[in-house]
Every structure is written in structure tokens, then in C-alpha cells.
Protein backbone atom coordinates (compact mmCIF):
# COMPACT_ATOMS: atom_id res chain seq x y z
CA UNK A 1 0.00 0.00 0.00
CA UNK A 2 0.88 3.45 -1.00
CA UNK A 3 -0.03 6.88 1.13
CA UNK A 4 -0.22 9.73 -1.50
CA UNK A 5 0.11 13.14 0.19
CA UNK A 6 -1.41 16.11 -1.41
CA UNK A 7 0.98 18.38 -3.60
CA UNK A 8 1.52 20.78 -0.80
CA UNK A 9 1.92 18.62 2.50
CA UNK A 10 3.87 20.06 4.93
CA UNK A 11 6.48 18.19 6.57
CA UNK A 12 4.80 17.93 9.65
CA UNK A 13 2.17 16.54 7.71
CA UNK A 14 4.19 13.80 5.96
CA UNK A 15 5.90 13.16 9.62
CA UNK A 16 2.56 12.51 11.21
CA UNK A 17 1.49 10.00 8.30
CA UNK A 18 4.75 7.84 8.88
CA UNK A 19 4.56 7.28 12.68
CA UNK A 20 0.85 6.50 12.09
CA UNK A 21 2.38 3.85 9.37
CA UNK A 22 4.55 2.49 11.88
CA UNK A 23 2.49 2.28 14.59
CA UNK A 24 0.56 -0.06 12.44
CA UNK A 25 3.47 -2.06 12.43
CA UNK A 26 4.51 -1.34 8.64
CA UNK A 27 8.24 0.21 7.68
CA UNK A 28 7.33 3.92 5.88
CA UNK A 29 9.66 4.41 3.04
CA UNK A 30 9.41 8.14 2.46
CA UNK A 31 9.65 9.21 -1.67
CA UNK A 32 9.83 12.67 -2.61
CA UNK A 33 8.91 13.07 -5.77
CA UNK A 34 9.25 16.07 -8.04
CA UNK A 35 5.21 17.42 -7.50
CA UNK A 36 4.09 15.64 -4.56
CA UNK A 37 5.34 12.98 -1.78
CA UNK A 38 4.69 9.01 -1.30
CA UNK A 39 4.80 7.61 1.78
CA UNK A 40 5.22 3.22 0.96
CA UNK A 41 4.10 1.05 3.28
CA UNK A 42 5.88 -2.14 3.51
CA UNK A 43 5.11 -5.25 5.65
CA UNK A 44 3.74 -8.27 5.94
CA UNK A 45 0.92 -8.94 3.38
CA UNK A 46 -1.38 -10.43 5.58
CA UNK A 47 -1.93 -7.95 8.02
CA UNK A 48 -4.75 -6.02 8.34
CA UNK A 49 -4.37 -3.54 4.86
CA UNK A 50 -7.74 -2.26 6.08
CA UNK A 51 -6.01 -0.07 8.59
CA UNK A 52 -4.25 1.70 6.12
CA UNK A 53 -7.41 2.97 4.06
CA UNK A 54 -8.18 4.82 7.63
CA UNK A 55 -5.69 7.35 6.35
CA UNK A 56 -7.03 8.82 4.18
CA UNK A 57 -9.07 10.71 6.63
CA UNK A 58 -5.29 12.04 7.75
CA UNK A 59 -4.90 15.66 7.20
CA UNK A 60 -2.23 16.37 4.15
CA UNK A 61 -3.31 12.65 2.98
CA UNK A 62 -4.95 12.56 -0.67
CA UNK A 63 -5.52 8.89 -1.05
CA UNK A 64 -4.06 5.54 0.04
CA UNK A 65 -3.79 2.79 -2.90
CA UNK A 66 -2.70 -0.62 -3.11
CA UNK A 67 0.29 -1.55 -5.50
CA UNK A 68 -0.12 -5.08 -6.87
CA UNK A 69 3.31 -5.30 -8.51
CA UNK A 70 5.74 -7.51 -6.25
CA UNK A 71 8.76 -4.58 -6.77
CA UNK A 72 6.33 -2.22 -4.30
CA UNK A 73 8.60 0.40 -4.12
CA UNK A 74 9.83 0.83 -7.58
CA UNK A 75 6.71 0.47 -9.34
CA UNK A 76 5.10 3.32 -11.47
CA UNK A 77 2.57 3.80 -8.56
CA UNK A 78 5.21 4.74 -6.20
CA UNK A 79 7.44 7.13 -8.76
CA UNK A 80 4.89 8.21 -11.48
CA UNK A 81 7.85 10.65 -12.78
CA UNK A 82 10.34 7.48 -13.10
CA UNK A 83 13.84 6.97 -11.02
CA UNK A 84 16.63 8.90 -12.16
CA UNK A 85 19.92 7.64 -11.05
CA UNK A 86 23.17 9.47 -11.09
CA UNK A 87 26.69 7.78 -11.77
CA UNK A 88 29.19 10.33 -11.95
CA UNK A 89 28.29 12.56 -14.66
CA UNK A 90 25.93 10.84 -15.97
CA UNK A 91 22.51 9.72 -15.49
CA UNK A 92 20.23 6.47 -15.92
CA UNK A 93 16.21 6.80 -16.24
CA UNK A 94 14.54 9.73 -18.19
CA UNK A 95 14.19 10.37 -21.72
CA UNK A 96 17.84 9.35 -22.76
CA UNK A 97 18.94 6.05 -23.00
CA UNK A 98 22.13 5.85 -21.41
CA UNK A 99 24.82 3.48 -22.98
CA UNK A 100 27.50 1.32 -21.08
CA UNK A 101 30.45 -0.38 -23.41
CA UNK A 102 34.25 -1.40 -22.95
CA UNK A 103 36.00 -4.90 -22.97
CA UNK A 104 34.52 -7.99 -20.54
CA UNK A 105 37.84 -8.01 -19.65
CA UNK A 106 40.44 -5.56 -18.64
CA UNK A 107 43.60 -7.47 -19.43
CA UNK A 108 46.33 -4.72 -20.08
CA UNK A 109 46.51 -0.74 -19.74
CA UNK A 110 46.83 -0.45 -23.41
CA UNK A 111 44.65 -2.68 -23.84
CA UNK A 112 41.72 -0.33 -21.53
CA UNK A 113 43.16 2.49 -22.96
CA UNK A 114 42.52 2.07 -26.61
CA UNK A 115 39.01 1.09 -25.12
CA UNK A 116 37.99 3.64 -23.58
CA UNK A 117 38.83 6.23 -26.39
CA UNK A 118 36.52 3.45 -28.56
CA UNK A 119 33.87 4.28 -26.33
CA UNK A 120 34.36 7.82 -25.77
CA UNK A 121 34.24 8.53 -29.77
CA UNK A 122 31.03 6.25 -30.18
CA UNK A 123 29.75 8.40 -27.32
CA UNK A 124 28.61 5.91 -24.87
CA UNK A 125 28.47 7.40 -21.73
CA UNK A 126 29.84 4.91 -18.99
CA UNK A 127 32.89 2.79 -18.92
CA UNK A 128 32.97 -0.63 -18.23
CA UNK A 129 35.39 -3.35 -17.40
CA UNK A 130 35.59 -6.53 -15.86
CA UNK A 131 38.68 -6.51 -12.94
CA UNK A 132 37.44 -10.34 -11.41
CA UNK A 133 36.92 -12.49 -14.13
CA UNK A 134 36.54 -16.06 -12.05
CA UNK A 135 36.87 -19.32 -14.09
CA UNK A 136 36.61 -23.15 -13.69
CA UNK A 137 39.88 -24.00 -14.27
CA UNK A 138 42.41 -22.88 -12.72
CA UNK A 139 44.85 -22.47 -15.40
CA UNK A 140 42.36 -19.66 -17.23
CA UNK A 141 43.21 -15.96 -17.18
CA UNK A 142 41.34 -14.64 -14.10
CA UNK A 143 41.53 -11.11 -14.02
CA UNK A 144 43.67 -8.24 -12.92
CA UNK A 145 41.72 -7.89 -9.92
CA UNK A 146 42.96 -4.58 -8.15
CA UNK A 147 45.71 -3.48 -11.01
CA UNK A 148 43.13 -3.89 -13.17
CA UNK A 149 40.55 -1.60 -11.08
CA UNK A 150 43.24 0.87 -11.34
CA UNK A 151 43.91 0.85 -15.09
CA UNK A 152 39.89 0.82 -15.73
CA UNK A 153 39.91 4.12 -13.30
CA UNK A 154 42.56 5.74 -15.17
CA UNK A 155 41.04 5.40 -18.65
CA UNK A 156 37.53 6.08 -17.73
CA UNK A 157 39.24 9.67 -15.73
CA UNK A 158 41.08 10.61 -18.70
CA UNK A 159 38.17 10.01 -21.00
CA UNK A 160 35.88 11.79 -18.86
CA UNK A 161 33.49 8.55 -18.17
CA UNK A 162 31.79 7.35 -15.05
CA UNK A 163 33.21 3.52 -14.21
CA UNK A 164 31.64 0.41 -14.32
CA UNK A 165 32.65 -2.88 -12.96
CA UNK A 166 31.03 -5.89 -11.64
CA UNK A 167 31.43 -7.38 -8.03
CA UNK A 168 31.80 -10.71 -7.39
CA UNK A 169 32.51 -11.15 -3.77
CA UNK A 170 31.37 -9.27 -0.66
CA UNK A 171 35.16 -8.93 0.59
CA UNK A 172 35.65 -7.09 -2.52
CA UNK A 173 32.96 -4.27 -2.08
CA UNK A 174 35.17 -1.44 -0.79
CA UNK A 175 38.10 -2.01 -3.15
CA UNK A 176 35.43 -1.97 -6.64
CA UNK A 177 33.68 1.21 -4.79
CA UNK A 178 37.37 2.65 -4.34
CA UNK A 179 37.73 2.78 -8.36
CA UNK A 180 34.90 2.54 -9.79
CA UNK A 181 31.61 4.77 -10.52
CA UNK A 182 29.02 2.17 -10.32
CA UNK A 183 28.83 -1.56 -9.12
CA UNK A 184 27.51 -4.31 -11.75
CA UNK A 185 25.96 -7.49 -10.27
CA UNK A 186 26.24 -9.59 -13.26
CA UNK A 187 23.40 -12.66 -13.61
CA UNK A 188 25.12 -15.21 -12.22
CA UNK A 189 25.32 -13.13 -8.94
CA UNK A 190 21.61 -12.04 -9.49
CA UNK A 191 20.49 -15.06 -6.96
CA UNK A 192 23.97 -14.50 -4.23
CA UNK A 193 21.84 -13.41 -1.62
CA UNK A 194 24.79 -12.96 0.73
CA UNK A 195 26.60 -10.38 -1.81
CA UNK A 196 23.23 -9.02 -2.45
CA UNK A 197 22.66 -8.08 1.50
CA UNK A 198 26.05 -6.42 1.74
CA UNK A 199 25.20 -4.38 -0.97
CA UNK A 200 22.09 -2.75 0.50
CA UNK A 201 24.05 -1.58 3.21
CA UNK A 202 26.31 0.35 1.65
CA UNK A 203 25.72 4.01 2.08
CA UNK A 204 23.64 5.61 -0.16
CA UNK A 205 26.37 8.67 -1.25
CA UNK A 206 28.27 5.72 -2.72
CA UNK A 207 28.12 3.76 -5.78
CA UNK A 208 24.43 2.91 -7.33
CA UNK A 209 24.48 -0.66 -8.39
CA UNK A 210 23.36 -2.46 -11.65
CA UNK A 211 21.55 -6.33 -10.97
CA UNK A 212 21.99 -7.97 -14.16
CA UNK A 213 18.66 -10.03 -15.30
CA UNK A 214 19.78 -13.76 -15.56
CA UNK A 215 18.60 -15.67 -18.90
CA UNK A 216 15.76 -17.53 -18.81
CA UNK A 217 13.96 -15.21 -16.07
CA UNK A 218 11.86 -12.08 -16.44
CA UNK A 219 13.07 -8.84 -16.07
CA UNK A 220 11.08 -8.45 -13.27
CA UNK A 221 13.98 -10.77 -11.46
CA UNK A 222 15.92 -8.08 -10.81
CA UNK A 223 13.37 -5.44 -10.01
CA UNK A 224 12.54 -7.29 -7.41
CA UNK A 225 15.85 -8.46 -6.40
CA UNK A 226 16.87 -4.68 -6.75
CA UNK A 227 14.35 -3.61 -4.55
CA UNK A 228 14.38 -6.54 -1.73
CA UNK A 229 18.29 -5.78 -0.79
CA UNK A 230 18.66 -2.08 -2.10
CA UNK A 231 15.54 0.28 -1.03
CA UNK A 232 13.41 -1.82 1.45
CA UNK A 233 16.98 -0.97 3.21
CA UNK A 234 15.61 2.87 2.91
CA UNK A 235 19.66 3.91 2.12
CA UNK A 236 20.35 3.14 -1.41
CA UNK A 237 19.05 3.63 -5.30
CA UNK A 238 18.87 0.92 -7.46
């Protein structure tokens, strides 16, 4: 369930409405939008949703509506206007698609180098590398790990591009956010629910994150799995 407060609720408004959500026993997720404000109500299901409709009674309240899609507080109902994310100088959501490109693997400085000037005259507008590139065997190349972090950092700052590079392991999480722009969860990670929890803790000035949608599963994988460990933690954007 959603609270919708009227364009020109005061705070103390808005303030009132979430202790009367949590009193309820639901977590209030405050969203400001750009005309009005949207106080989400998450919990458990099965409780007694009638209680909520009482609110709309609330001074500064306009209505109080359910949201049937499973990703509650990403859905169109919640932010009408869209999410806009930022990743350096650049931004995700709006009218503009916003293009990510490099090599799936930085294996050299030339190598990134000559890549990111690729991507910078194509004018995509993120960089992207992969610094932990795990294999089966143990004979295969498998990465530069933290040299390589640094030589994707250096070309994307002397292109001018925002970085992006995927994280693999939880242990990892402060080195990747120490180089890079933007954290990638590729697909095979989409379902490492331990990585995934570490993740939504991170603090919400740092690095947005990308959850890659594994084949064979709807897109609406990773909205959800984007929105169970990222903003029901009320301290990130995904």
C-alpha cells in the first residue's frame, strides 16, 4: 500500500502519516517526488491492509492505494515521474537512453586504454570493465583484480566517463567502490543473496548498483531483487 500526500503537504504533515504507518506495524519508506510525496508502506501482506485505508481521513493525505506489482517500491505507482539515477556525470532513467560499453575483460593498460577512447568517440556514456573475471579452471586468465581496477579508473578519468565494474565477492565491495563509478551485479550473482545483503548496506552517497537479469527469467527478477536488498533498506538507489 501506497499513502499519497497532497501536492503541498507540509512536513509535519508527511511526519505525522509515517509514525501513524509504523504504529501499524509497517516500515514507511518516504519518496519525494518532483510534484508531490509518497509515503510506501511495507510489511507483511497479511496484516490487516484495512487499517491503512483509515488514512485517508489524515490531514495532508490525498488517497491511500494498493500496488499489486511484487517490486512495491519501484513500481510506477510509487514514482509516477520514473527513477533517475546518477553515476558520476551521468545519469540512468529519463528520456535518454544511457549506454555502457568497454571490454569484458580488462587485461592490459593499453589494452583499456585504446578502449575507452573506442567508447568515448562512439559516445557511450559509462565505462565498463571486468577486474574479477573467475573461471573453472584454474589455469584460465582470471583477471587483474585490483591493477586492473586501477587501469579501468585511469582510462575512464582521462576520457571523462563514469566507471563500471562488476562485483563478485562481498570482501571485494570497498576495493570496486574505491575505483569505480558504479557496481555491476552480473546474472550469475543475481540469486547470491549474501553479496546481495552487503550491498544494500552500503551508504547511499556511494556507488548505485546495476543487478543484471539472468537468462531464462523475467526482467522483473531483478526489479525485485533490486528492490528486496537495495531500497526496502531505505539507504540506497537501485
Amino acid at each position: 500500500m501506497i499513502v499519497v500526500m497532497k501536492a503541498h503537504a507540509s512536513e509535519a504533515e508527511i511526519q505525522s502519516v509515517v509514525k501513524m504507518v509504523e504504529d501499524l506495524d509497517y516500515n514507511a519508506h518516504v519518496i519525494r517526488g518532483v510534484e508531490r510525496t509518497v509515503v510506501a508502506c511495507v510489511g507483511d501482506e497479511r496484516g490487516e491492509k484495512h487499517q491503512l485505508t483509515h488514512l485517508e481521513s489524515v490531514a495532508g493525505v490525498e488517497r491511500v492505494m494498493p500496488v499489486v506489482r511484487s517490486f512495491k517500491l519501484a513500481s510506477r505507482e510509487v514514482r509516477p515521474e520514473g527513477s533517475r539515477i546518477k553515476v558520476g556525470n551521468a545519469e540512468i532513467g529519463g528520456k535518454r537512453i544511457a549506454v555502457i560499453a568497454g571490454p569484458c575483460a580488462v587485461e592490459s593498460a593499453e589494452q583499456v586504454e585504446a578502449a575507452a577512447d573506442a567508447v568515448k568517440m562512439a559516445g557511450a556514456h559509462m565505462l565498463r570493465g571486468g577486474a574479477f573475471k573467475p573461471r573453472t579452471s584454474p589455469y584460465a586468465f582470471q583477471g587483474l583484480e585490483g591493477e586492473g581496477l586501477k587501469m579501468l579508473e585511469h582510462a575512464g578519468r582521462r576520457v571523462g566517463l563514469p566507471v563500471v565494474t562488476e562485483i563478485m565477492d562481498p570482501h571485494d565491495i570497498d576495493l570496486v567502490i574505491e575505483h569505480s563509478d558504479m557496481l555491476q551485479v552480473g546474472a550469475r550473482n543475481a540469486q547470491n543473496f549474501s553479496l546481495l545483503r552487503r550491498l544494500g548496506f552500503v551508504k547511499r552517497d556511494s556507488d548505485p548498483v546495476v543487478v543484471l537479469c539472468p537468462n531464462g527469467l523475467p526482467w522483473s527478477h531483478s526489479a525485485t531483487a533490486g528492490e528486496s536488498w537495495f531500497l526496502t533498506q531505505g539507504d540506497r538507489e537501485s
